[in-house]
Protein backbone atom coordinates (compact mmCIF):
# COMPACT_ATOMS: atom_id res chain seq x y z
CA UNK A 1 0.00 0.00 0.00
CA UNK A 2 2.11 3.07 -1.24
CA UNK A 3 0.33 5.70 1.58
CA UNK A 4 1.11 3.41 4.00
CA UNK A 5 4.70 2.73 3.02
CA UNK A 6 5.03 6.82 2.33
CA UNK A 7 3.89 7.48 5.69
CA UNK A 8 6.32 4.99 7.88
CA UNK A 9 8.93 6.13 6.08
CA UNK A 10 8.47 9.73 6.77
CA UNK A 11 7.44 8.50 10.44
CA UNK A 12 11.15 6.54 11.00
CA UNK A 13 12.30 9.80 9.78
CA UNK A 14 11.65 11.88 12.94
CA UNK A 15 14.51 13.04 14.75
CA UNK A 16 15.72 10.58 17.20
CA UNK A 17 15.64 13.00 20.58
CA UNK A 18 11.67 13.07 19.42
CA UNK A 19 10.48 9.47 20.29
CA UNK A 20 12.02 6.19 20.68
CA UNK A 21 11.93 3.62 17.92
CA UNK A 22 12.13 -0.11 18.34
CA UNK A 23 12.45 -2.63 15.69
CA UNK A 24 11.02 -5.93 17.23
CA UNK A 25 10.31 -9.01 15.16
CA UNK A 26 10.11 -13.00 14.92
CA UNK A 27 11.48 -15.62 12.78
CA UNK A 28 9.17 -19.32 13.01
CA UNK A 29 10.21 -22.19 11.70
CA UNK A 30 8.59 -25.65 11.50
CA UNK A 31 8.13 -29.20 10.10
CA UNK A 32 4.90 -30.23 10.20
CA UNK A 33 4.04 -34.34 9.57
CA UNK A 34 0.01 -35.56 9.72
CA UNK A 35 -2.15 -38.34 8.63
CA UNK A 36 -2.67 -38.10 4.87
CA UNK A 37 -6.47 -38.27 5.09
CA UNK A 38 -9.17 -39.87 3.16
CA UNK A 39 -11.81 -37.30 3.05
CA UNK A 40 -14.80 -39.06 1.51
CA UNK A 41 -16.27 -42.76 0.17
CA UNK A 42 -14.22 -41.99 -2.84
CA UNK A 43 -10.98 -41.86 -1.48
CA UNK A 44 -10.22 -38.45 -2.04
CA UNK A 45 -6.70 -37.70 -0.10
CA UNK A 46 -5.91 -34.21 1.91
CA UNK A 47 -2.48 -35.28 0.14
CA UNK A 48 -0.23 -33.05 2.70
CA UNK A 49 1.86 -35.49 4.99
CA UNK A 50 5.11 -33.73 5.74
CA UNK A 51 6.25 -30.14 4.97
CA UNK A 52 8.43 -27.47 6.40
CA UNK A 53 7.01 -23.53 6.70
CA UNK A 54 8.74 -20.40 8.04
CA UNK A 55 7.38 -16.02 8.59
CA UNK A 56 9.51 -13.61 9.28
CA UNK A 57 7.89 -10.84 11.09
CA UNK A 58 8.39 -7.62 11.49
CA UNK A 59 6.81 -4.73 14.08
CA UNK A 60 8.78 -1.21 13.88
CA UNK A 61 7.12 0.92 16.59
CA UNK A 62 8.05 4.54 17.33
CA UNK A 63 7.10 5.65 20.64
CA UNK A 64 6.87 9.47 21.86
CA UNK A 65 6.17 10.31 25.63
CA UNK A 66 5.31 13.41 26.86
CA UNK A 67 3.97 15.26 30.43
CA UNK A 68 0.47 15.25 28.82
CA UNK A 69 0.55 11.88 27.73
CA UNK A 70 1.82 9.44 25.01
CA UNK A 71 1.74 8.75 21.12
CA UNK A 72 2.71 5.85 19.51
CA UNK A 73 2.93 4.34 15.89
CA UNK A 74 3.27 1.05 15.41
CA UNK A 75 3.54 -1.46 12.08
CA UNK A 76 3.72 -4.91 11.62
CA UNK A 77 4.37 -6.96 7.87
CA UNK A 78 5.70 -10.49 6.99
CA UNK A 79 8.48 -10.35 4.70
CA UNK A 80 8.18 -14.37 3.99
CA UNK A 81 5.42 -16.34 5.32
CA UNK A 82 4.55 -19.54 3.98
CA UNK A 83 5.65 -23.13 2.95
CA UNK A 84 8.67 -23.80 1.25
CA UNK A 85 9.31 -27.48 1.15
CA UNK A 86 7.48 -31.03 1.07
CA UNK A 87 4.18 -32.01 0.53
CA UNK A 88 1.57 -29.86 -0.62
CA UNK A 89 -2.17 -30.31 0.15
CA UNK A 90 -4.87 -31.70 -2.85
CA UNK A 91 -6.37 -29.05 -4.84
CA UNK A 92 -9.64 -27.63 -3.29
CA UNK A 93 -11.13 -25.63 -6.00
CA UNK A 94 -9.15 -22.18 -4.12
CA UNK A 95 -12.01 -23.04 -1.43
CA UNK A 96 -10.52 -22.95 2.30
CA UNK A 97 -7.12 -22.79 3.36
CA UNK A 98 -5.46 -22.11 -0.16
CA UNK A 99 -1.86 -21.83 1.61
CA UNK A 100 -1.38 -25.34 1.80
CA UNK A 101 -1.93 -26.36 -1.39
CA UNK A 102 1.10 -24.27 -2.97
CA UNK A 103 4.79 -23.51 -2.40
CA UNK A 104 4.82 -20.12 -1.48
CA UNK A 105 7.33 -19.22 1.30
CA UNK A 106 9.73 -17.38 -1.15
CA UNK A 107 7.36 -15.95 -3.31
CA UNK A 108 6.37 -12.06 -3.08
CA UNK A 109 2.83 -13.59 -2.34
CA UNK A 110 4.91 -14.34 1.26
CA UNK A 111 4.88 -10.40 2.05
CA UNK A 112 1.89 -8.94 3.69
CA UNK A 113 1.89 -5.26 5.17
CA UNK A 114 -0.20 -6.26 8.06
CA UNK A 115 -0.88 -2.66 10.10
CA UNK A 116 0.29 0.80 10.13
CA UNK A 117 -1.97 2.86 13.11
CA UNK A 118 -1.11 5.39 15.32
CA UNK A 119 -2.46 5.73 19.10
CA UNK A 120 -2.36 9.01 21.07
CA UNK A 121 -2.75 9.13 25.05
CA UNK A 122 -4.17 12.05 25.91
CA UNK A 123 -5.86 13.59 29.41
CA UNK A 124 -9.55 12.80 27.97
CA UNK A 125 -8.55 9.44 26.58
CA UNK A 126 -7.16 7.44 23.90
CA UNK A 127 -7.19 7.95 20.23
CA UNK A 128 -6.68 5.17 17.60
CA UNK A 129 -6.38 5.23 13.54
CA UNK A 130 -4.77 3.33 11.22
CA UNK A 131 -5.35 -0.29 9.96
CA UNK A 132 -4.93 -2.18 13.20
CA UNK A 133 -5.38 -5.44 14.44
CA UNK A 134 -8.96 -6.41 16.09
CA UNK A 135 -8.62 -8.18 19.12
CA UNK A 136 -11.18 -8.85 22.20
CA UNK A 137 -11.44 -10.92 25.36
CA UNK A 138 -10.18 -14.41 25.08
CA UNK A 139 -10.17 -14.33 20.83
CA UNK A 140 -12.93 -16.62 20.72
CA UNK A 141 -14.63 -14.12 18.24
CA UNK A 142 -12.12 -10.70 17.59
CA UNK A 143 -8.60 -12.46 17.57
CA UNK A 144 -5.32 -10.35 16.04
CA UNK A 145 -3.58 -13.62 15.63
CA UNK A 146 -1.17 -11.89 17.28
CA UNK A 147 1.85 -13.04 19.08
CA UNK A 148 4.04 -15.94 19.06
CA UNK A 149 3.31 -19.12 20.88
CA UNK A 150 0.12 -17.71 22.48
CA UNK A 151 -1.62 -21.55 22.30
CA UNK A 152 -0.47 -24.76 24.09
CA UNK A 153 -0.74 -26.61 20.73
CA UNK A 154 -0.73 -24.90 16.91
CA UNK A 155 0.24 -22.00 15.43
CA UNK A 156 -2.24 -18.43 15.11
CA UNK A 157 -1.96 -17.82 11.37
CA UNK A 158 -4.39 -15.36 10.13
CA UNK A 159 -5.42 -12.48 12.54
CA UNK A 160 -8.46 -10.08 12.10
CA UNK A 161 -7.49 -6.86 10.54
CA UNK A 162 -9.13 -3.65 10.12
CA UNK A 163 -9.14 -0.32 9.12
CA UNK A 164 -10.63 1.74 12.09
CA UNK A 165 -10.87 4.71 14.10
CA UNK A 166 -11.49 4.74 17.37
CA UNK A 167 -11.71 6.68 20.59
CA UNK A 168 -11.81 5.13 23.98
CA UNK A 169 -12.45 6.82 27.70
CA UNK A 170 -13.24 6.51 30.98
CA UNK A 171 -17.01 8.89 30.81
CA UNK A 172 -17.70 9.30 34.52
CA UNK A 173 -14.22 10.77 35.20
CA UNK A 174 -16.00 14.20 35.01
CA UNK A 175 -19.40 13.12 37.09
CA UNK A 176 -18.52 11.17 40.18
CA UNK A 177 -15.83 12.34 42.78
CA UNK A 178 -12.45 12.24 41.23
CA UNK A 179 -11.65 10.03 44.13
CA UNK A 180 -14.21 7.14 42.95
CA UNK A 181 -12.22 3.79 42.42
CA UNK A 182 -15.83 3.08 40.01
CA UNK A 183 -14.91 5.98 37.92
CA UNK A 184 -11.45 5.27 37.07
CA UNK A 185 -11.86 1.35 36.39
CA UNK A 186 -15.00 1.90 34.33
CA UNK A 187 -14.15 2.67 30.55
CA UNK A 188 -15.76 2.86 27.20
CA UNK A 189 -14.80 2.44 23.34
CA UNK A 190 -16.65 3.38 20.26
CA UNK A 191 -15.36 2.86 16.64
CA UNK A 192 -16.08 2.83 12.78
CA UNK A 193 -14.34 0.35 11.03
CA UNK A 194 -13.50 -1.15 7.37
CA UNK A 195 -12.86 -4.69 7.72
CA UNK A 196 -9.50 -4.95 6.04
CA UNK A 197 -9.34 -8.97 6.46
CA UNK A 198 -11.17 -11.48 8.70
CA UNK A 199 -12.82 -14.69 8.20
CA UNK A 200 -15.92 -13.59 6.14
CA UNK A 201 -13.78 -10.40 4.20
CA UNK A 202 -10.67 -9.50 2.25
CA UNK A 203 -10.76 -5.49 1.02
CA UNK A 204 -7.83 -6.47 -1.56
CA UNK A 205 -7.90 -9.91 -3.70
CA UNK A 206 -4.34 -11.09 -5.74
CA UNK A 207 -6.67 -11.71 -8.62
CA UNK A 208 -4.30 -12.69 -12.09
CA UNK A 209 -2.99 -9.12 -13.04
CA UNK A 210 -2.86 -7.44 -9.44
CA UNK A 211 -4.69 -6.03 -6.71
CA UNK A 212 -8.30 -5.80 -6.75
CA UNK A 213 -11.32 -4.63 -4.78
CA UNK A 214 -13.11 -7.97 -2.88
CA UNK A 215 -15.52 -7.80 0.28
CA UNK A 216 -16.62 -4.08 1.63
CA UNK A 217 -17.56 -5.15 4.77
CA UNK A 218 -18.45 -1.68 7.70
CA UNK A 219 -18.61 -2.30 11.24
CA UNK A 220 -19.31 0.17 13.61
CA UNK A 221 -18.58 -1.21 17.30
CA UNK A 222 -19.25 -0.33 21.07
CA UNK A 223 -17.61 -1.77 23.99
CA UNK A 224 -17.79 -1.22 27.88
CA UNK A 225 -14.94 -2.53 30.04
CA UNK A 226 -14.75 -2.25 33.80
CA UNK A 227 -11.06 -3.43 35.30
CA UNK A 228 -11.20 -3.32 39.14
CA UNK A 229 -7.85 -5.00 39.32
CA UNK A 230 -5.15 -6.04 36.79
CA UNK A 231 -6.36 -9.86 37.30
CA UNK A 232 -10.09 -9.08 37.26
CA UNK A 233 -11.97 -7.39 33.89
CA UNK A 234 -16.13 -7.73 32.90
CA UNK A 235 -16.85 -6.22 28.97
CA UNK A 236 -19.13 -5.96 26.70
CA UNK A 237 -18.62 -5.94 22.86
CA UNK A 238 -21.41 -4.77 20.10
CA UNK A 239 -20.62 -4.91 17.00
CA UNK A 240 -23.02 -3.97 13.66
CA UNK A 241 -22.00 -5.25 10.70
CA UNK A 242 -22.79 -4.62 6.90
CA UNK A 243 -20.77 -6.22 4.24
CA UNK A 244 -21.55 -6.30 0.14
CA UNK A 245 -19.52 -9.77 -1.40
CA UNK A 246 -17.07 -8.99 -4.05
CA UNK A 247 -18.63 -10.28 -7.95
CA UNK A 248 -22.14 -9.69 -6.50
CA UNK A 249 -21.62 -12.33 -3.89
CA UNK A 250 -24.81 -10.82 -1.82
CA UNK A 251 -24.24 -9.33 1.31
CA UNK A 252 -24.26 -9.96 5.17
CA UNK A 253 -25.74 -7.78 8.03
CA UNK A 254 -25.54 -8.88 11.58
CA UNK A 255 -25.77 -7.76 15.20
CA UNK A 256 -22.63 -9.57 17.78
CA UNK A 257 -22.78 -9.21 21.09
CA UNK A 258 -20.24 -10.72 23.40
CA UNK A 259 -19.74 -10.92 26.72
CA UNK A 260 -15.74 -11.41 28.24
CA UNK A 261 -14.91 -12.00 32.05
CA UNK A 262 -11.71 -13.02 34.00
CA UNK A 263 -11.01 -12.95 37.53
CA UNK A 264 -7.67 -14.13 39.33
CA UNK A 265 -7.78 -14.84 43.02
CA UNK A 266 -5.04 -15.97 45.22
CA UNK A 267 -5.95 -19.05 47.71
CA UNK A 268 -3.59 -18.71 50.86
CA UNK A 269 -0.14 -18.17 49.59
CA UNK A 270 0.71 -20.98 47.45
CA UNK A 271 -2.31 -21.16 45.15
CA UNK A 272 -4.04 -18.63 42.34
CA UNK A 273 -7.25 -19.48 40.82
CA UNK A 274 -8.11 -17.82 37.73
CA UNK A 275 -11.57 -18.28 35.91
CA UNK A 276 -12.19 -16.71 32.17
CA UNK A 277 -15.40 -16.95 29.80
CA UNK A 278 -16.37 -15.52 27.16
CA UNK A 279 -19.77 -16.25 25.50
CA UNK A 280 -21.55 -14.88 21.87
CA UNK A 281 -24.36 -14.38 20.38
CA UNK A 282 -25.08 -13.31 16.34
CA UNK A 283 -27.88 -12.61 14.42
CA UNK A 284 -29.36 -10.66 11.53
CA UNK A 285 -29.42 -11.74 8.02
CA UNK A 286 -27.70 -13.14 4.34
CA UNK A 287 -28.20 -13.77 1.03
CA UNK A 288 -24.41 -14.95 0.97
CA UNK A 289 -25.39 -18.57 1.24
CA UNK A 290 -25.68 -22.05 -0.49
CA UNK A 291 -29.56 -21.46 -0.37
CA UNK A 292 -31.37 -23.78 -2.79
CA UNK A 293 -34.77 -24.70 -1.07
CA UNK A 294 -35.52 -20.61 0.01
CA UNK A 295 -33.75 -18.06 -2.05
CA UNK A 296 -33.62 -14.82 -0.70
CA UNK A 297 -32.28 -14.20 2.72
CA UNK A 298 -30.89 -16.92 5.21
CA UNK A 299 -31.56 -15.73 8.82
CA UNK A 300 -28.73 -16.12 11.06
CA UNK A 301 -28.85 -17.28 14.41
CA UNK A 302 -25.79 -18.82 16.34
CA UNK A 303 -23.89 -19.01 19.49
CA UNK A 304 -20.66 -19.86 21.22
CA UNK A 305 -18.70 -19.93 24.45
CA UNK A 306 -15.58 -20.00 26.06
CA UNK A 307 -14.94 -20.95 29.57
CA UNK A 308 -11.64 -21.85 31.29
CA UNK A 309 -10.74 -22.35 35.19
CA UNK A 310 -7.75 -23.20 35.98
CA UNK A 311 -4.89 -23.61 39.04
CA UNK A 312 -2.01 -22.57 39.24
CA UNK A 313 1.05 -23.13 42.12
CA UNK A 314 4.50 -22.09 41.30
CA UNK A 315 5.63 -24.51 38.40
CA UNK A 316 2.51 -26.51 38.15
CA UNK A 317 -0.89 -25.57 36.60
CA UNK A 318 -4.15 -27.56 36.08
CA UNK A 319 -6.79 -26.30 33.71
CA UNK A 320 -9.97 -27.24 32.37
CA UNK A 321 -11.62 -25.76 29.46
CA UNK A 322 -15.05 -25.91 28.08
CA UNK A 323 -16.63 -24.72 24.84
CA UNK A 324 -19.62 -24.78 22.77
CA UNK A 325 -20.16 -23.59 18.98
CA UNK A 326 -23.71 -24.01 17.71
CA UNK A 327 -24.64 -26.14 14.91
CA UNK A 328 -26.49 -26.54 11.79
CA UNK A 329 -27.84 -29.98 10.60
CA UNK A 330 -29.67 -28.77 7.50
CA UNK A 331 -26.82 -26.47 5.17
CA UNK A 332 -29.68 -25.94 2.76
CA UNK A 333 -32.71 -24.33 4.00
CA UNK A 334 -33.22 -20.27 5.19
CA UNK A 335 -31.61 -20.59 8.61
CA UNK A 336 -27.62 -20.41 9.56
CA UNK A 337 -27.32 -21.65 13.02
CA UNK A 338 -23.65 -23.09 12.95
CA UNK A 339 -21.20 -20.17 14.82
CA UNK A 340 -17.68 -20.60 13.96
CA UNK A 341 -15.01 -19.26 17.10
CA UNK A 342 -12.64 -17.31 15.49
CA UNK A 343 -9.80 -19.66 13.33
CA UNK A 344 -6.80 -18.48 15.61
CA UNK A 345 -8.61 -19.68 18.64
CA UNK A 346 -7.14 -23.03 19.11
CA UNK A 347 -8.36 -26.12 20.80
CA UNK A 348 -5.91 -29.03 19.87
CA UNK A 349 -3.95 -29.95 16.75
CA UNK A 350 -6.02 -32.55 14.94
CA UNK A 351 -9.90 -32.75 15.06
CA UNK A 352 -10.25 -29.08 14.16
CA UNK A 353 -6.85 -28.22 12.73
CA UNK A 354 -6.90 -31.26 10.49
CA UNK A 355 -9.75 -33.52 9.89
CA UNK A 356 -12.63 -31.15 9.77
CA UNK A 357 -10.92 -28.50 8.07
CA UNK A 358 -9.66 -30.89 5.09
CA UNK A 359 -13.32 -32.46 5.09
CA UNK A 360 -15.42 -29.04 4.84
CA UNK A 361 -12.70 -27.95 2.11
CA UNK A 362 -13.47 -31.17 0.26
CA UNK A 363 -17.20 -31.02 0.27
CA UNK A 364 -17.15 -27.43 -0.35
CA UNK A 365 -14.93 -28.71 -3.84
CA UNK A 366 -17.62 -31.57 -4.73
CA UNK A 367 -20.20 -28.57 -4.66
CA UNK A 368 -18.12 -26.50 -6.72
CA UNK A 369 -18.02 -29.54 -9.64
CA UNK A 370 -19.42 -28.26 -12.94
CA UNK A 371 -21.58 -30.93 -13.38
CA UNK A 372 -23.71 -30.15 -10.36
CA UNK A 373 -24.46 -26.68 -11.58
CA UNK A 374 -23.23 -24.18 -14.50
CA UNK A 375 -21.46 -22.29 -11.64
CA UNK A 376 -20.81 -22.53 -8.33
CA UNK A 377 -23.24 -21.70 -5.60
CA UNK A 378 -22.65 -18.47 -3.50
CA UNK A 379 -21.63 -19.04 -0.19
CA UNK A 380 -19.76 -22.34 -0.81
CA UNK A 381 -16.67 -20.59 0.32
CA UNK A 382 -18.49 -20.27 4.04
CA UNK A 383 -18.47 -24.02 4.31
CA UNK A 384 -15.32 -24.50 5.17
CA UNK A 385 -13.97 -24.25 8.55
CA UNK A 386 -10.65 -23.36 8.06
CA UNK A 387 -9.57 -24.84 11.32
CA UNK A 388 -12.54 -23.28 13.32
CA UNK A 389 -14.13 -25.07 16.07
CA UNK A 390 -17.87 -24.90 15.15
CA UNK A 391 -20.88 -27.39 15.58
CA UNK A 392 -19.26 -28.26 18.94
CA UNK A 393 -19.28 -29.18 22.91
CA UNK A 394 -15.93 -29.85 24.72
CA UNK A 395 -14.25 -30.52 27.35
CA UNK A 396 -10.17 -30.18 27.61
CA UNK A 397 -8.23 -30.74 30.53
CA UNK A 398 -4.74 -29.63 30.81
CA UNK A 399 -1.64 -29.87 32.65
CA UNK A 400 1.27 -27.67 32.83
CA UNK A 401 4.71 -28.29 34.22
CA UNK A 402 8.02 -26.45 34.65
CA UNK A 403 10.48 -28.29 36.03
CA UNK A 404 12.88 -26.79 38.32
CA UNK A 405 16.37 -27.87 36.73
CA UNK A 406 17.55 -25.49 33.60
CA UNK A 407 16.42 -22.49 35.40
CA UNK A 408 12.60 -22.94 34.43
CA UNK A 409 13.13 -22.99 30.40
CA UNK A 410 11.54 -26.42 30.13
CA UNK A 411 7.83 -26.35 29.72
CA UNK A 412 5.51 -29.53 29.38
CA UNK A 413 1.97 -29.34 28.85
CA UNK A 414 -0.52 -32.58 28.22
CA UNK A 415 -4.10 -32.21 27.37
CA UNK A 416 -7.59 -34.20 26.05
CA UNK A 417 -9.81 -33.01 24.11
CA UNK A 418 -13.49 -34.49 24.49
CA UNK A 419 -15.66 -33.56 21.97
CA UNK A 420 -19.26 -34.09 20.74
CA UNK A 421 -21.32 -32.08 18.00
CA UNK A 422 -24.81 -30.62 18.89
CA UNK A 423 -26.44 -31.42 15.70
CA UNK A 424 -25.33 -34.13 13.35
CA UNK A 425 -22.09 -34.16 11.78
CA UNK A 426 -23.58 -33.31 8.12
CA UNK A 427 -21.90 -33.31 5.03
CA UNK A 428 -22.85 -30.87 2.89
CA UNK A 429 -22.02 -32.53 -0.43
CA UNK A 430 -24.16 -35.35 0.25
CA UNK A 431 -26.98 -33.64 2.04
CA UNK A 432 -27.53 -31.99 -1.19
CA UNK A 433 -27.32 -35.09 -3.93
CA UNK A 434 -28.82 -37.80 -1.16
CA UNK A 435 -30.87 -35.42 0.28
CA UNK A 436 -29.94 -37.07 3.50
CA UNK A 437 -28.15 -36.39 6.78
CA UNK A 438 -25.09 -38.38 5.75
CA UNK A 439 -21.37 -37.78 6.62
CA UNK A 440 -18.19 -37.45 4.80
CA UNK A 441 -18.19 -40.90 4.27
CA UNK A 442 -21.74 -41.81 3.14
CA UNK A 443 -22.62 -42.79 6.55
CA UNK A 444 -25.42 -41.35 8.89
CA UNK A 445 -24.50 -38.09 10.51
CA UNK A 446 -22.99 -38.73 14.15
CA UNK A 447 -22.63 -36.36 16.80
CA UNK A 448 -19.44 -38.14 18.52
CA UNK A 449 -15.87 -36.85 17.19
CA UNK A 450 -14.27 -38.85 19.56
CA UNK A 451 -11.29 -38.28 21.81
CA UNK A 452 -7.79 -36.02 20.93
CA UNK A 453 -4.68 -36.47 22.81
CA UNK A 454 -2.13 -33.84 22.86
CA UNK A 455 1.32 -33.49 24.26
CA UNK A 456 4.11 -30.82 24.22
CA UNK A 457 7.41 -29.99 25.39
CA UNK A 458 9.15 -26.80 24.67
CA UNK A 459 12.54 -25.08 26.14
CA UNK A 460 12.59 -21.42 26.17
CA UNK A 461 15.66 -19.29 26.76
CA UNK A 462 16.18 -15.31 27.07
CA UNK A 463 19.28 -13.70 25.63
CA UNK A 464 18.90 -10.48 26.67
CA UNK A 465 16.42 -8.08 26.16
CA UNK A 466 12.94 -9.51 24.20
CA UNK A 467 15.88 -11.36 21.77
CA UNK A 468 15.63 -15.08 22.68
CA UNK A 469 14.13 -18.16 21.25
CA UNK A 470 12.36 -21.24 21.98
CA UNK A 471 12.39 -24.73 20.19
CA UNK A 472 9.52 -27.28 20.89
CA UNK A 473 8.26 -30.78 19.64
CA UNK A 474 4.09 -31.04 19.80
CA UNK A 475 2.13 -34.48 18.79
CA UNK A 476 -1.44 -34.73 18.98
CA UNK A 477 -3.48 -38.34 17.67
CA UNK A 478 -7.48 -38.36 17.42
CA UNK A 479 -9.51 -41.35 18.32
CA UNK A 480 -11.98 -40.69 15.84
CA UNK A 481 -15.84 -41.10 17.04
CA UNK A 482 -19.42 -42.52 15.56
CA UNK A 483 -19.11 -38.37 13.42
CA UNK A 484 -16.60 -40.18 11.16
CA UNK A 485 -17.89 -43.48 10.52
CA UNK A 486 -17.71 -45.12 6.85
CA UNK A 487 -20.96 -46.82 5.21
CA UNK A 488 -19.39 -49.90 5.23
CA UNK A 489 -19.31 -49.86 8.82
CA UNK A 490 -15.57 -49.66 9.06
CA UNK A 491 -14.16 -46.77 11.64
CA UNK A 492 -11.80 -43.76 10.31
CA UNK A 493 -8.32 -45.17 11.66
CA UNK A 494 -6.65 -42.49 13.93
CA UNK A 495 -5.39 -39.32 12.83
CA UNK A 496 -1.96 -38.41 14.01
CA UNK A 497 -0.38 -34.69 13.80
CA UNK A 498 3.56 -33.62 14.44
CA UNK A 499 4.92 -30.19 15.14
CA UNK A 500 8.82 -29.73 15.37
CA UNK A 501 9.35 -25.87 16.11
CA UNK A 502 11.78 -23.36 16.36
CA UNK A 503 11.09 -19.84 17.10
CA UNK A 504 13.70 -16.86 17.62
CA UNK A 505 12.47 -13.23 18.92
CA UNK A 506 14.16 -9.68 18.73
C-alpha cells in the first residue's frame, strides 16, 4: 500500500531525541508431519503429509512520551510467510485454506503489510487510527492472531485486521468524585471500522494481473470494560455489521454481542485461581449462502462460548476448558445456526486443525463440480472451517509443568480433548445429492468426534532483552468417534499430527 509505506517512512524519519523507535520481530520455523487423510467414500486424499514452513515478522514501533501523555505508531508486515518445502495439500477448488496447497514461502505472495496505526494518550482518553489489528477478550470471536506461541498446541496464522478509528475513555471521570475507584476502572470504546481482512472479508484480492477490490464489509462497534484489578476485567462488545460480497456475492448484516470475564484470586499463599469466559451471540441476516430450497435471505442465528478455570502453584498448573459452537444440521434451507469461534482460537492440533478443516474444504470442492451446476453456488466458500471449532461441545483438561532444573526454560503441557457435536455431523455434499443427513463418508450423521490427545514440550531461553528463542516438539493423535464413521461400517483409523518448532524473537 504506497500511503502506508510513504507514511512509515516519513514517520522513522523523525529526529531521534523526538520518540524512541524499536524494531522488534520473529522468525518461526517448522516441520509439520500428519495423517494423509481420506476425506470421503471416494478416497479423495488431503495429500499433505510432511512439509516445512517459516514467517519472518516484522513490528517497527516509534514511541513518543510526553507530560500530557503518550503517542505511539506502530507497524507490523511479513516479509516471507509460507511453505517452502514437502508435501503440498490436494487441490480444493481455491475453497478454504489455499496456503497449503502451494509452495509459497519465497514468493512475493509471502509479504503482507499487516498494520500501520497510530495511538495518542491524551488527558480525555485514547485515540486510535490506522489499519490495526482487532482483538477482544479471550479471541474466541475478535482475535489479532497476534503473538508468538500464544496456544499450548498450533500456530495463530491469520489475525483479524481492520481499518478503524477509534476513541476510547473513561465517561464518569468528570461526574462522580475524582476520588471514585468506580470511575477510574470503568471505561468505554466506540469505533467505525473497514474490515480490512477477517474470516468472512478480504478489502484487496491477488486476482491474475494485481490487486483488486473484494468484500466491503463496515462495522461500527461499542464496547464497555470495567477493570477493578489487573487480574479481574467484565466487557461488553457490540458490533453492527454490513458487508456487500465482491462479484455480486450478496451481502451480510448482523448484530454480535459478546460478553468477556476473568477474575484471578489468590488461595492462601501458594495457590491462584483464575476463571475466564467468554460467551456470543449473532444474528441478523444473508443472502451470501448455499440457499437452494428458500432463495432470498438466510436468517442467522448462532452461538458460542468459552470458559476456562484453571490452578495454578508455582511450576505446576491444572486447567480445564469448556466450549460450545452451535450447529447446523440442515446447510440448505433459510436458517444459519452453525457459529464458527474465530480460526486463531485453538483447541488441539487434529480434530479441528486437520480432519474437519480438510473435510469441509473437500465437500465445499464436490459442490463446486461443474456438473452439479453451471457455476458454483454463492456461499460455498463459508463451508469451510478453516480450522474453526464450530458445531461443537468440549471438554479439555490440561496440565502444565516447569520443572525446576535449567532455570525454568523447560515447559511440558498434556491435554484431552473431548468432543461431541450438537447437531449431526452433516456433510454438505451429500446432504444436497442424497438429500440425506449423511457424513463425509456416506454414513449417517454422528454427533461423537471422539477423543484427541495432545502433548508438548518446549525449552525457552532469554538472551537479553525480548531477543531469545524457543524450540519445541508437539504431537497430537485423534480417536476418531461414531461423526466419522464409513458406510461400510468400518471406523476412520486415527489421525496423528507432528509439530517440530523453532522460534527466535528480537
Amino acid at each position: 500500500m504506497p500511503r502506508q509505506t510513504a507514511l512509515l517512512i516519513a514517520l522513522l524519519a523523525l529526529p531521534a531525541a523526538a520518540a524512541e523507535v524499536r524494531f522488534d520481530g520473529s522468525y518461526r520455523l517448522r516441520f509439520n508431519g500428519d495423517t494423509n487423510l481420506l476425506l470421503d467414500e471416494k478416497g479423495y486424499p488431503s495429500g499433505q503429509k510432511s512439509w516445512f514452513e517459516h514467517r519472518l515478522r516484522l513490528t517497527p514501533k516509534i514511541v513518543e512520551i510526553g507530560d500530557q501523555g503518550g503517542a505511539e505508531i506502530q507497524s507490523s508486515f511479513d516479509i516471507v510467510s509460507g511453505e517452502f518445502a514437502g508435501d503440498v495439500a490436494s487441490d480444493f477448488r481455491g475453497y478454504g485454506v489455499t496456503e497449503r496447497s502451494v509452495r509459497n514461502g519465497f514468493n512475493a505472495a509471502g509479504f503482507d503489510f499487516r498494520h500501520l496505526f497510530a495511538a495518542v494518550n491524551a488527558p480525555f482518553g485514547i485515540l486510535e487510527i490506522g489499519q490495526m489489528p482487532n482483538q477482544w477478550g479471550m479471541g474466541m470471536v475478535a482475535n489479532s492472531g497476534n503473538g508468538e506461541n500464544t496456544s499450548d498446541f498450533g500456530d495463530a496464522r491469520y489475525g483479524d485486521i481492520v481499518e478503524r478509528l477509534l476513541f476510547a475513555t473513561r465517561p464518569l471521570l468528570g461526574v462522580l468524585s475524582p476520588k471514585s475507584d468506580f470511575a477510574r476502572e470503568f471505561s468505554m470504546a466506540v469505533a467505525g471500522d473497514l474490515v480490512y481482512r477477517d474470516r468472512y472479508a478480504e478489502l484487496l484480492v491477488r486476482n491474475g494481473g494485481g490487486v483488486q477490490w473484494g468484500d466491503i464489509a463496515w462495522q461500527i462497534l461499542g464496547a464497555a470494560v470495567y477493570a477493578p484489578a489487573e487480574g479481574s476485567r467484565l466487557g461488553l462488545y457490540v458490533t453492527r455489521r454490513i458487508q456487500n460480497y465482491a462479484s455480486g456475492g450478496g451481502d451480510l448484516h448482523i448484530w454480535t454481542f459478546d460478553l468477556y470475564a476473568r477474575h484471578a484470586q489468590p488461595l492462601g499463599t501458594s495457590f491462584v485461581l483464575s476463571l475466564e469466559a467468554e460467551a456470543a451471540e449473532v444474528y441478523g441476516g444473508t443472502s451470501h449462502a448455499p440457499n437452494l430450497t428458500a432463495p432470498g435471505t438466510t436468517h442467522i442465528s448462532q452461538q458460542g462460548a468459552a470458559v476456562r478455570a484453571g490452578l495454578l502453584r508455582t511450576s505446576f498448573e491444572a486447567e480445564v476448558e469448556g466450549g460450545y459452537a452451535s450447529g447446523d444440521a440442515n446447510p440448505f434451507d433459510d436458517h444459519s445456526n452453525r457459529f464458527q469461534m474465530n480460526r486463531d482460537y485453538k483447541v488441539g492440533l487434529v480434530l479441528f486443525d486437520q480432519v474437519l478443516m480438510f473435510q469441509s474444504q473437500n465437500a465445499a470442492r464436490r459442490l463446486s463440480d461443474p456438473k452439479l451446476f453451471g457455476r458454483p453456488l454463492p456461499g460455498l466458500d463459508l463451508i469451510p472451517t478453516e480450522g474453526a471449532v464450530t458445531n461443537a461441545l468440549y471438554v479439555k483438561p490440561t496440565l502444565r509443568f516447569k520443572p525446576g532444573f535449567l532455570g525454568g526454560s523447560l515447559h511440558l503441557v498434556g491435554s484431552a480433548l473431548f468432543a461431541w457435536a450438537p447437531q449431526p455431523v452433516v456433510d454438505p455434499y451429500h446432504a444436497l445429492v442424497n438429500s440425506s443427513a449423511l457424513n463425509a463418508f456416506g454414513d449417517g450423521a454422528g454427533k461423537n468426534y471422539g477423543v484427541e490427545l495432545d502433548a508438548a514440550i518446549t525449552y525457552a531461553q532469554r538472551i537479553a532483552g525480548k531477543a531469545g528463542f524457543d524450540v519445541g516438539f508437539q504431537f497430537g493423535y485423534l480417536f476418531p468417534g461414531s461423526a466419522f464413521d464409513r458406510a461400510d461400517g468400518s471406523s476412520m483409523p486415527g489421525v496423528s499430527a507432528t509439530r517440530v518448532r523453532a522460534t527466535f524473537l528480537f
